[in-house]
N, C-alpha and C. Protein backbone atom coordinates (compact mmCIF):
# COMPACT_ATOMS: atom_id res chain seq x y z
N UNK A 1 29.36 -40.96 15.39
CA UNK A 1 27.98 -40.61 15.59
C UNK A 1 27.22 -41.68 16.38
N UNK A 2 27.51 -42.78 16.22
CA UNK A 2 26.51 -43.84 16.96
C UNK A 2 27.03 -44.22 18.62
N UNK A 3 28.24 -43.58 18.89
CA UNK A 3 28.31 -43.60 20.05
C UNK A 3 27.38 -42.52 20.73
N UNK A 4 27.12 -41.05 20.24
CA UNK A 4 26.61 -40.22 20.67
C UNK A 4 25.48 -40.83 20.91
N UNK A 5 24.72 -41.37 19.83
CA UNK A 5 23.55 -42.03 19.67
C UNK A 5 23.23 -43.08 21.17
N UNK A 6 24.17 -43.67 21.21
CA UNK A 6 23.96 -45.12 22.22
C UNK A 6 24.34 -44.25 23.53
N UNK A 7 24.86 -43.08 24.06
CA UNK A 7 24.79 -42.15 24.94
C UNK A 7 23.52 -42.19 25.47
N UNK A 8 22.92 -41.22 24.49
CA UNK A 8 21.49 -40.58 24.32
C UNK A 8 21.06 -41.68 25.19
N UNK A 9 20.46 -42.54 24.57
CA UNK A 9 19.80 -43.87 24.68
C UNK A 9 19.74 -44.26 26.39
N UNK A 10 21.44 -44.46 26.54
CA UNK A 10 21.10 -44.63 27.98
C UNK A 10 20.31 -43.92 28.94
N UNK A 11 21.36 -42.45 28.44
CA UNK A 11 20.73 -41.40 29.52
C UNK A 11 19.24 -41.33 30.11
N UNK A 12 18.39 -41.38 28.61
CA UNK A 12 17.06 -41.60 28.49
C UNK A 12 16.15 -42.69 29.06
N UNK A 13 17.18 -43.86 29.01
CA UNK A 13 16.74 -45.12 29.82
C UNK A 13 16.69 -44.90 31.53
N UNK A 14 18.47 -44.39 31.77
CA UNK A 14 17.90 -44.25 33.29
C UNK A 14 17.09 -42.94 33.76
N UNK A 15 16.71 -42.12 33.18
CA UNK A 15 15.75 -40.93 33.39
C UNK A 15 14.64 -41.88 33.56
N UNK A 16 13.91 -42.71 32.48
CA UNK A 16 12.82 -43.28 32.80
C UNK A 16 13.00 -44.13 34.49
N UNK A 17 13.85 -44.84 34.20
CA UNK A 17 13.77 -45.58 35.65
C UNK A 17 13.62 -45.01 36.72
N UNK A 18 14.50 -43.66 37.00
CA UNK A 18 14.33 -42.39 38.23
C UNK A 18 12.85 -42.46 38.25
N UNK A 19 12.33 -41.90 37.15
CA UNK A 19 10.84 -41.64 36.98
C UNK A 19 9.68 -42.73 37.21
N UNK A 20 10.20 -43.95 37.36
CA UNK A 20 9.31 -44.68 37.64
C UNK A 20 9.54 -44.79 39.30
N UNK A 21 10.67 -45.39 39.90
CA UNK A 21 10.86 -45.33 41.05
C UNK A 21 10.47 -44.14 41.59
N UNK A 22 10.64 -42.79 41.40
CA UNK A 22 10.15 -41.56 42.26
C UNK A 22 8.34 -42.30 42.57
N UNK A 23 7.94 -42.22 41.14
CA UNK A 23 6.72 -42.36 41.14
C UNK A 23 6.05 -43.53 42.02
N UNK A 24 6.81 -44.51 42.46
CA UNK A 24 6.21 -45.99 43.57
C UNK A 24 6.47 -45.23 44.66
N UNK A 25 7.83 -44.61 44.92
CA UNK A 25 7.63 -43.61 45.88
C UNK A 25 6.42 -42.82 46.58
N UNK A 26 6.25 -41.94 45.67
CA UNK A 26 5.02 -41.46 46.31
C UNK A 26 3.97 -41.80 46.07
N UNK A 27 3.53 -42.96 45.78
CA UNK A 27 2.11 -43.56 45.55
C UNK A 27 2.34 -44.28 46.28
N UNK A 28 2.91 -44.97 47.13
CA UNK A 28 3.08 -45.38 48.30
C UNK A 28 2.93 -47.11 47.58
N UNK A 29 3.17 -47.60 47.25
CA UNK A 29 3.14 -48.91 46.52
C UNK A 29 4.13 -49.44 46.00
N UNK A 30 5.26 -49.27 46.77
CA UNK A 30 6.54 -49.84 47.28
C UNK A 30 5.98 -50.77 47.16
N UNK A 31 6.79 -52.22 46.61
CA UNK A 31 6.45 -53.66 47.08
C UNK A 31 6.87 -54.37 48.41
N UNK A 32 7.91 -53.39 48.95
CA UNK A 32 8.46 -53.79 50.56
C UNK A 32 7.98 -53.25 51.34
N UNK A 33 6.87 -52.01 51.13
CA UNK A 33 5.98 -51.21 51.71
C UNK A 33 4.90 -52.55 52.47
N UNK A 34 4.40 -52.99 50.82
CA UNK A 34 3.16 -53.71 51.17
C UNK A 34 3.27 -54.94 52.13
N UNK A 35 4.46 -55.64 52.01
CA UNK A 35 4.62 -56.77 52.58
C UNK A 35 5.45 -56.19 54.27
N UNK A 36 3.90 -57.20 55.05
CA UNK A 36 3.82 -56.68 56.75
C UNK A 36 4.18 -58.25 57.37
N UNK A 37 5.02 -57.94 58.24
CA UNK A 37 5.03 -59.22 59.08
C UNK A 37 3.98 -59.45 59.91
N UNK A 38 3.38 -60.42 60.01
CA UNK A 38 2.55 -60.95 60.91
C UNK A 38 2.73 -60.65 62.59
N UNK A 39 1.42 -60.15 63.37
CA UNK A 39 1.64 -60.20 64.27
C UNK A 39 1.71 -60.77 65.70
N UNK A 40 1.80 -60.70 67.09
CA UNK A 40 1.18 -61.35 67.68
C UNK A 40 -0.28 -61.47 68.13
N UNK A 41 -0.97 -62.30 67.99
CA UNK A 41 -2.32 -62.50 68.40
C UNK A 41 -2.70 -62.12 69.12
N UNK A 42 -3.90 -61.99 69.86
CA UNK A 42 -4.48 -61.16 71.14
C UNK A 42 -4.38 -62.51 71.99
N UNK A 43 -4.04 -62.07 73.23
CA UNK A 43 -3.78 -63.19 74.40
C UNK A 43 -2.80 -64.44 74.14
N UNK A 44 -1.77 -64.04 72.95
CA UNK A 44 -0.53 -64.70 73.24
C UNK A 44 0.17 -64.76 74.00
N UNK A 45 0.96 -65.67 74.18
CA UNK A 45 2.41 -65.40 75.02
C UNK A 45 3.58 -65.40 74.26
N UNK A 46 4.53 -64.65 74.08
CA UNK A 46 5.65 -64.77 72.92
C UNK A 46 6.89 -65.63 73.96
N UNK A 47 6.44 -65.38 74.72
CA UNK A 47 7.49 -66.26 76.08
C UNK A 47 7.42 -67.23 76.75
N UNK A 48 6.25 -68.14 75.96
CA UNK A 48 5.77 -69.31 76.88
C UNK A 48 6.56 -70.12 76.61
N UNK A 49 7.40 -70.31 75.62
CA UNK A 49 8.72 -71.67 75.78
C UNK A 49 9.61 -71.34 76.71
N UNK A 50 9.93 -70.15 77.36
CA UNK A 50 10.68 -70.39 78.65
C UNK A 50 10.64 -70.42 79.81
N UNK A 51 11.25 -71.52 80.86
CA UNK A 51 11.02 -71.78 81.81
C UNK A 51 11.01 -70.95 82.84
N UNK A 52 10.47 -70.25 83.61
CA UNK A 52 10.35 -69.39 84.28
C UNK A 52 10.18 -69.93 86.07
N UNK A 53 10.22 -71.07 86.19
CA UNK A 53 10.32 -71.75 87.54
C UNK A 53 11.65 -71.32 88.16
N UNK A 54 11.23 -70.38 89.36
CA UNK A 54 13.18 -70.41 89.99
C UNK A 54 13.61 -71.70 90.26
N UNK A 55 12.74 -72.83 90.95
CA UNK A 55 13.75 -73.53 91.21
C UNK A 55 14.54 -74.04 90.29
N UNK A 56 14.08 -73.96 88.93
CA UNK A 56 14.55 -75.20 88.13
C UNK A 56 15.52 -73.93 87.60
N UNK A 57 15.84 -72.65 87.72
CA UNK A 57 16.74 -71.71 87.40
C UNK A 57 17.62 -72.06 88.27
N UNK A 58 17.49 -72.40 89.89
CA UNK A 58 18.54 -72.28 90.80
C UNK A 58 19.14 -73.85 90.60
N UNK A 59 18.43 -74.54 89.77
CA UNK A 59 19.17 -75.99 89.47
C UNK A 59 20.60 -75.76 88.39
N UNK A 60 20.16 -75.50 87.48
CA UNK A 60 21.03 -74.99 85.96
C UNK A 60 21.88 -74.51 87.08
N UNK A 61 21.92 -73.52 87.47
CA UNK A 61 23.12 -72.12 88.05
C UNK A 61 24.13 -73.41 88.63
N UNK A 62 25.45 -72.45 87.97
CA UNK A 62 26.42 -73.39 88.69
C UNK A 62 26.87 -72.88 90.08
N UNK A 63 25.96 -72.19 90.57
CA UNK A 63 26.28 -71.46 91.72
C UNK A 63 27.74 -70.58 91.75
N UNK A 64 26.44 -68.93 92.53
CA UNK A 64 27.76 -68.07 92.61
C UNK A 64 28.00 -67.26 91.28
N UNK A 65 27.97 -67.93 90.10
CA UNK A 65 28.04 -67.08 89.06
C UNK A 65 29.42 -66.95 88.48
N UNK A 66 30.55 -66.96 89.71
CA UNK A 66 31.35 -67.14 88.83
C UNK A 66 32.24 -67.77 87.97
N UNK A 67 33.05 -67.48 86.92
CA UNK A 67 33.46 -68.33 85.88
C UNK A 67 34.80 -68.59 86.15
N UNK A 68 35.61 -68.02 87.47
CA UNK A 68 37.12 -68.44 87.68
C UNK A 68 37.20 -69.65 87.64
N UNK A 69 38.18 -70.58 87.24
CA UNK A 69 38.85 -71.62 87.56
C UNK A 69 39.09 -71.99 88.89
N UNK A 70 38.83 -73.07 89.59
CA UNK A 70 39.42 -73.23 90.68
C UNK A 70 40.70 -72.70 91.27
N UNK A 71 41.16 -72.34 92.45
CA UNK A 71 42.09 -72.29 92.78
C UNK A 71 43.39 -73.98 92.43
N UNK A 72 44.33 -73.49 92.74
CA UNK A 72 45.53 -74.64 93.02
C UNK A 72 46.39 -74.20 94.46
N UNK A 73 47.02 -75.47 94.37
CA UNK A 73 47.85 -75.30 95.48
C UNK A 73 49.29 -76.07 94.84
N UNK A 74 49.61 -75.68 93.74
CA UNK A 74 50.74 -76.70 92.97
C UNK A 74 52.31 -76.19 93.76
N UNK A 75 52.13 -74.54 93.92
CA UNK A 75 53.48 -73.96 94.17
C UNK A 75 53.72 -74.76 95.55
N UNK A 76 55.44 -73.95 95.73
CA UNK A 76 55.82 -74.72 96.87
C UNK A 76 55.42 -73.68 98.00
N UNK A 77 55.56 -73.91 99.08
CA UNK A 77 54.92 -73.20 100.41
C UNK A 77 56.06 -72.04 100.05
N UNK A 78 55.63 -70.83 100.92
CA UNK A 78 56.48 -69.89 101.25
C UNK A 78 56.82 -69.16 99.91
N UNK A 79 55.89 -68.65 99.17
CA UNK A 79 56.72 -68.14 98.02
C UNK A 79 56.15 -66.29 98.27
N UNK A 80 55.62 -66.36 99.39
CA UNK A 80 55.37 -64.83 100.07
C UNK A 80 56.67 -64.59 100.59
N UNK A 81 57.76 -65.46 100.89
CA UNK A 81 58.53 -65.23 102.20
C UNK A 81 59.80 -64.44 101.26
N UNK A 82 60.12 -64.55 99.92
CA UNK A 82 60.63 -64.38 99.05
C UNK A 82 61.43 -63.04 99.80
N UNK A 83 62.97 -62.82 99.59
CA UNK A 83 63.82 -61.66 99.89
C UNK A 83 63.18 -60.16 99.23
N UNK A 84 62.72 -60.54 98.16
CA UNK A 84 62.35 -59.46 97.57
C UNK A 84 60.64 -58.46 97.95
N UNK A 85 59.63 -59.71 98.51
CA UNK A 85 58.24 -59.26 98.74
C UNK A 85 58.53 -58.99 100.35
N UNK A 86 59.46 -59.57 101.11
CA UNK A 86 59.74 -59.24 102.21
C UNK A 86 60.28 -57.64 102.75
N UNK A 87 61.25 -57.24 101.27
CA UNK A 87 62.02 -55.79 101.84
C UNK A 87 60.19 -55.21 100.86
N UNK A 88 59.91 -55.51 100.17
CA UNK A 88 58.63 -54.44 99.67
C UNK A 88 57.40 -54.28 101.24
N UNK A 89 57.39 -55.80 101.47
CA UNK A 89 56.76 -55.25 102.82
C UNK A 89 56.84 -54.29 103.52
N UNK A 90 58.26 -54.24 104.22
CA UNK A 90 58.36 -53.34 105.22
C UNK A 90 58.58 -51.76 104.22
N UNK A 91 58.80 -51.93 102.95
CA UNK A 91 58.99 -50.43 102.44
C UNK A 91 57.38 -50.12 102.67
N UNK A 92 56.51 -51.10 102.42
CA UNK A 92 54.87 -50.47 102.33
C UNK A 92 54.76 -50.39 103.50
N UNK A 93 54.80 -51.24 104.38
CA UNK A 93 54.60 -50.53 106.12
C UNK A 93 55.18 -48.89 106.52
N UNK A 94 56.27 -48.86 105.74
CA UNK A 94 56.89 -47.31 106.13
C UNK A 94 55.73 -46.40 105.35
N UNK A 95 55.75 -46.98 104.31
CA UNK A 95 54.70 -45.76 103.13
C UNK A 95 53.43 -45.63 103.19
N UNK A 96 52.69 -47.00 104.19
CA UNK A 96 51.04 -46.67 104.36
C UNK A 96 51.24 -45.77 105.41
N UNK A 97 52.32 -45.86 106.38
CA UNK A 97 52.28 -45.28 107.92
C UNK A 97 52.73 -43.67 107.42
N UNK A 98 53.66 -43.18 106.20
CA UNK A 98 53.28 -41.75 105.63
C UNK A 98 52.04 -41.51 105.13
N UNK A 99 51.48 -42.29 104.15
CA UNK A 99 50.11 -41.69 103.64
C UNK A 99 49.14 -41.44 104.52
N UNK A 100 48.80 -42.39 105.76
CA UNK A 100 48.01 -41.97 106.71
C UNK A 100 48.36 -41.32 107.48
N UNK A 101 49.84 -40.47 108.02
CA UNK A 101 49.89 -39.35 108.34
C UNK A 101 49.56 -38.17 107.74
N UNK A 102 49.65 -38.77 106.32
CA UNK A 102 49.37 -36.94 105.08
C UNK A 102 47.68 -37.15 105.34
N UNK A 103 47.17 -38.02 105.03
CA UNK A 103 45.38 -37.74 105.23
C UNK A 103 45.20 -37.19 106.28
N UNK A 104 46.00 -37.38 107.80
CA UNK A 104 45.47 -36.64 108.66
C UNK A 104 45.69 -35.65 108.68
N UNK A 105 46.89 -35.28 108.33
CA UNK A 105 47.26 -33.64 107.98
C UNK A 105 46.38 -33.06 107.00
N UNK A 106 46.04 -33.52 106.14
CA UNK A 106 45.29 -32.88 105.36
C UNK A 106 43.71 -32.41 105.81
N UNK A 107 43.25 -33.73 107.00
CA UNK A 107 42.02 -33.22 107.58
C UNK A 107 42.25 -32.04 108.70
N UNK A 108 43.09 -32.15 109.25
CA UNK A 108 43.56 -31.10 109.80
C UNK A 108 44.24 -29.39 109.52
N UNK A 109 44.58 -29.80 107.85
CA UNK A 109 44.43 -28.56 107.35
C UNK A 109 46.04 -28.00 107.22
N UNK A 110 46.90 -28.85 107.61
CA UNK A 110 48.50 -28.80 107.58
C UNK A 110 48.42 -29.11 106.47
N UNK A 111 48.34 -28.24 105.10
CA UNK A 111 48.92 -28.76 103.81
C UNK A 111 50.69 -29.06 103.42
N UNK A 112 51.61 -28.21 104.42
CA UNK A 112 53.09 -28.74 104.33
C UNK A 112 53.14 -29.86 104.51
N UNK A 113 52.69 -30.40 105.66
CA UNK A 113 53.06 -31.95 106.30
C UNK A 113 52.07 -32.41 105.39
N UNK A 114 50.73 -32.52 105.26
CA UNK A 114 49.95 -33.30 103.79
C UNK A 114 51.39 -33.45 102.85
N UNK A 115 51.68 -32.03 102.16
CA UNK A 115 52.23 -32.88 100.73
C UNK A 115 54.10 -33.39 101.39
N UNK A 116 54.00 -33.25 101.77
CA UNK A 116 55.61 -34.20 102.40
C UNK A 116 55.73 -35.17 102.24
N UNK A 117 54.59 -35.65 103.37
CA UNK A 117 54.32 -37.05 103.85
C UNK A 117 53.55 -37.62 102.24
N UNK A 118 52.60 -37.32 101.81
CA UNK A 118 52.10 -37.74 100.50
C UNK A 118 52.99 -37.84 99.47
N UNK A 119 53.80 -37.16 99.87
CA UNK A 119 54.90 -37.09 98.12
C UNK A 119 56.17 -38.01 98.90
N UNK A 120 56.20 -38.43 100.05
CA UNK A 120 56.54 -39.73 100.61
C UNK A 120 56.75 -41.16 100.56
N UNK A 121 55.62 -41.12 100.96
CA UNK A 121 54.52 -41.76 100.76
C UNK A 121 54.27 -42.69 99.33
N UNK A 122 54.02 -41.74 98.53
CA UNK A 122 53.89 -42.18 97.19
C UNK A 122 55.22 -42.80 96.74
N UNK A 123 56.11 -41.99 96.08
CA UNK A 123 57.11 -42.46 96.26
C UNK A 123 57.66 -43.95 96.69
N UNK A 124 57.22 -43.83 97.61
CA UNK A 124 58.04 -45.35 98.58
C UNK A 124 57.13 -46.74 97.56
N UNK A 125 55.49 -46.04 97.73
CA UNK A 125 54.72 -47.29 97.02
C UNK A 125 55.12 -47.51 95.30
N UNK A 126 55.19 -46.34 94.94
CA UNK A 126 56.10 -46.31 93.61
C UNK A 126 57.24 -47.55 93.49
N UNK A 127 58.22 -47.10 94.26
CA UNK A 127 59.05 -47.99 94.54
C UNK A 127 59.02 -49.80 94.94
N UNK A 128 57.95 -49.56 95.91
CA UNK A 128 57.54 -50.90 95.81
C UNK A 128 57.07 -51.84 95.28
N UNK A 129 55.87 -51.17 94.22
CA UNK A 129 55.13 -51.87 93.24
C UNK A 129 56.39 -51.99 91.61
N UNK A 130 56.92 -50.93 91.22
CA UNK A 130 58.33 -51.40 90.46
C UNK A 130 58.94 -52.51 90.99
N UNK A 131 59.71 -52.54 92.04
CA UNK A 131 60.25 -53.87 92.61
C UNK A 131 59.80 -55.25 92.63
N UNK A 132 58.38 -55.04 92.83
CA UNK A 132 57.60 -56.57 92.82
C UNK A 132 56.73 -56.94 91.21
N UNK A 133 56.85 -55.83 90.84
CA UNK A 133 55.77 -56.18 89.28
C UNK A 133 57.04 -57.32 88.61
N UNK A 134 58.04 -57.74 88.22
CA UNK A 134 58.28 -58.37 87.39
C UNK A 134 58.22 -59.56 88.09
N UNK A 135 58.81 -59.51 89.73
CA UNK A 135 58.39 -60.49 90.56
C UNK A 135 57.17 -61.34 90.34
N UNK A 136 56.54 -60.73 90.67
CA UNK A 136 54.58 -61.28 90.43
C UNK A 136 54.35 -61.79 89.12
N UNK A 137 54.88 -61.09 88.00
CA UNK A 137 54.74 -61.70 86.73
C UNK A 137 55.36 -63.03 86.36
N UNK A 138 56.67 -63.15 86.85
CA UNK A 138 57.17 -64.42 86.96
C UNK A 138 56.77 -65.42 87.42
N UNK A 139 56.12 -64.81 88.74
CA UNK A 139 55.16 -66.16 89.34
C UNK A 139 54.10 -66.81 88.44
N UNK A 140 53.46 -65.62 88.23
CA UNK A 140 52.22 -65.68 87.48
C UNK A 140 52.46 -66.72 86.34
N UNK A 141 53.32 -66.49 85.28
CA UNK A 141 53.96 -67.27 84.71
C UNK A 141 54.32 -68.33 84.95
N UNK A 142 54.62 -69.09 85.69
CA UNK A 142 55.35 -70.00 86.64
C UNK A 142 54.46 -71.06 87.08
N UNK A 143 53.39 -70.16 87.80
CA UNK A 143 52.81 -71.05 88.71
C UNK A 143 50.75 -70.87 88.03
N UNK A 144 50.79 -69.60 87.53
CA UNK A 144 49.36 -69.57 87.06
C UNK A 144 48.53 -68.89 87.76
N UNK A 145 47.68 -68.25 87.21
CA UNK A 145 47.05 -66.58 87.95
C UNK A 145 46.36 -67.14 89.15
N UNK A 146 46.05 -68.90 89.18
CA UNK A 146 44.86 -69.35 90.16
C UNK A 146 45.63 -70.31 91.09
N UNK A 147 46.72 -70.09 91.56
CA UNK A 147 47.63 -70.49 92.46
C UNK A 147 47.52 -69.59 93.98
N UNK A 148 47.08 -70.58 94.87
CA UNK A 148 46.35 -69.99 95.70
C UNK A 148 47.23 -68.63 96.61
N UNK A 149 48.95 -69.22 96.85
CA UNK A 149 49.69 -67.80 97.52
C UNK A 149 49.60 -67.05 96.58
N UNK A 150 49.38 -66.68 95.07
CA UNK A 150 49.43 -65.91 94.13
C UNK A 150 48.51 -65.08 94.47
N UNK A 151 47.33 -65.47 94.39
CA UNK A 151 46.54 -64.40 94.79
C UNK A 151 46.15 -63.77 96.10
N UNK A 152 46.81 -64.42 97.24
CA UNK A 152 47.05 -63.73 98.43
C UNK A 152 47.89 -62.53 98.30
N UNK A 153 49.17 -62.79 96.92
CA UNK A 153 50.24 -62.16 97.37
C UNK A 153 49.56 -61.13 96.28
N UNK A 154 48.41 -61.17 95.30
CA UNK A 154 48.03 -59.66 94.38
C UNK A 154 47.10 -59.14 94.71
N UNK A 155 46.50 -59.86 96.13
CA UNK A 155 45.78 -58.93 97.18
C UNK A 155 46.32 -57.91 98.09
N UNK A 156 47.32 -58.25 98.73
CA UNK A 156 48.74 -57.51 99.05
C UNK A 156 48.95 -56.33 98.19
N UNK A 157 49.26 -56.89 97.56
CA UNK A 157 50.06 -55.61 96.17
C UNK A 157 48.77 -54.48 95.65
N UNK A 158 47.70 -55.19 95.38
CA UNK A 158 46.57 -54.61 95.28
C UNK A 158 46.36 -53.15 96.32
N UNK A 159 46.26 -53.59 97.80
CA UNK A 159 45.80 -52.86 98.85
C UNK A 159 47.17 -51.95 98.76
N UNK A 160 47.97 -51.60 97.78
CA UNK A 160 49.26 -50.91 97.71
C UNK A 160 49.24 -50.01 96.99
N UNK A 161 47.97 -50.61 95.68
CA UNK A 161 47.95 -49.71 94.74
C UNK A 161 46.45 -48.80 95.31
N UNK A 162 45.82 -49.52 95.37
CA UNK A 162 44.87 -48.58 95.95
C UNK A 162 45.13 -47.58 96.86
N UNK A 163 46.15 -47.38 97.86
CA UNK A 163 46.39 -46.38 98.69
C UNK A 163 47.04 -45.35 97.51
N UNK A 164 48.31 -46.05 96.87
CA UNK A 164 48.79 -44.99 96.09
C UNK A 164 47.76 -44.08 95.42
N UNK A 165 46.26 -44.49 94.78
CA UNK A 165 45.77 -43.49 93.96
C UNK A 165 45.03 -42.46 94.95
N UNK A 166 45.24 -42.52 96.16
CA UNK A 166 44.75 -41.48 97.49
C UNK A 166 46.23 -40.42 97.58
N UNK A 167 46.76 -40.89 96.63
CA UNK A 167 48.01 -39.76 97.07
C UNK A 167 48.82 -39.62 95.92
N UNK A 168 48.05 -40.36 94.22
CA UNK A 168 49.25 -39.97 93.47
C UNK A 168 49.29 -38.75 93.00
N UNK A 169 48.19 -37.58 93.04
CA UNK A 169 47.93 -36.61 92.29
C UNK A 169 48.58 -35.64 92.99
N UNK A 170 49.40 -35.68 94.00
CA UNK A 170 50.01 -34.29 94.89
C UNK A 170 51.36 -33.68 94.45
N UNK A 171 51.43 -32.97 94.18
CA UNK A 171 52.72 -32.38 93.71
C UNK A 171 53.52 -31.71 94.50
């Protein structure tokens, strides 16, 4: 019986509490209601601690903005000349000289010769960028993303992939 009892009891306890909280509720006398942050004054400035002089902005700037690392020049010369970026060369010389035959065909309205030459084309750069990706990674590895033929040579590779997405969608 006195558990029933000490039941009761609670139940009754948190009923009152609902009932008081509803009730701050809508009497609007919330205690987090009442308490307002202070505002700004009339004819403040909320921004007058910062410096707003360009020159003294164009002082700070480390110029340029950007955050790369310097280049290096640690590798040894000639690491473009490599057997392997050499045959990818001339495969991309064959495969830009298809893709820009399929664009012209295509402005011209020859969709056979378009997807030939495009499905060519692609292909070949396919081939080329497989061949040199583990290449490049090794370097990268090796020598460090800010090694100055490095990034000559993923400017290269770059202008390889960008043609490919002008011609990977042709079937």
């Amino acid at each position: 019986m006195l558990p029933v009892i000490a039941t009761i009891g609670v139940v009754v306890v948190a009923a009152l509490g609902v009932a008081v909280m509803t009730q701050k509720a809508k009497s609007g006398t919330n205690d987090a209601a009442t308490v307002t942050a202070p505002g700004p004054t009339p004819g403040s400035n909320p921004f007058a601690d910062i410096n707003t002089d360009p020159e003294a902005l164009m002082r700070k700037s480390s110029g340029g903005g950007s955050k790369r690392p310097p280049t290096t020049n640690n590798a040894p010369p000639g690491l473009a000349d490599s057997p392997i970026f050499a045959e990818a060369r001339t495969i991309a010389k064959e495969a830009t000289e298809l893709v820009n035959a399929a664009l012209a065909a295509e402005k011209a309205g020859d969709v056979e010769t378009w997807r030939t030459k495009a499905i060519a084309g692609r292909d070949k750069l396919d081939h080329v960028l497989e061949m040199t990706a583990d290449w490049e990674i090794g370097l990268i590895e090796q020598w460090g993303s800010n090694e100055a033929q490095l990034i000559q040579i993923s400017r290269e590779i770059d202008v390889w992939r960008k043609l490919l997405t002008k011609v990977r969608k042709v079937h």
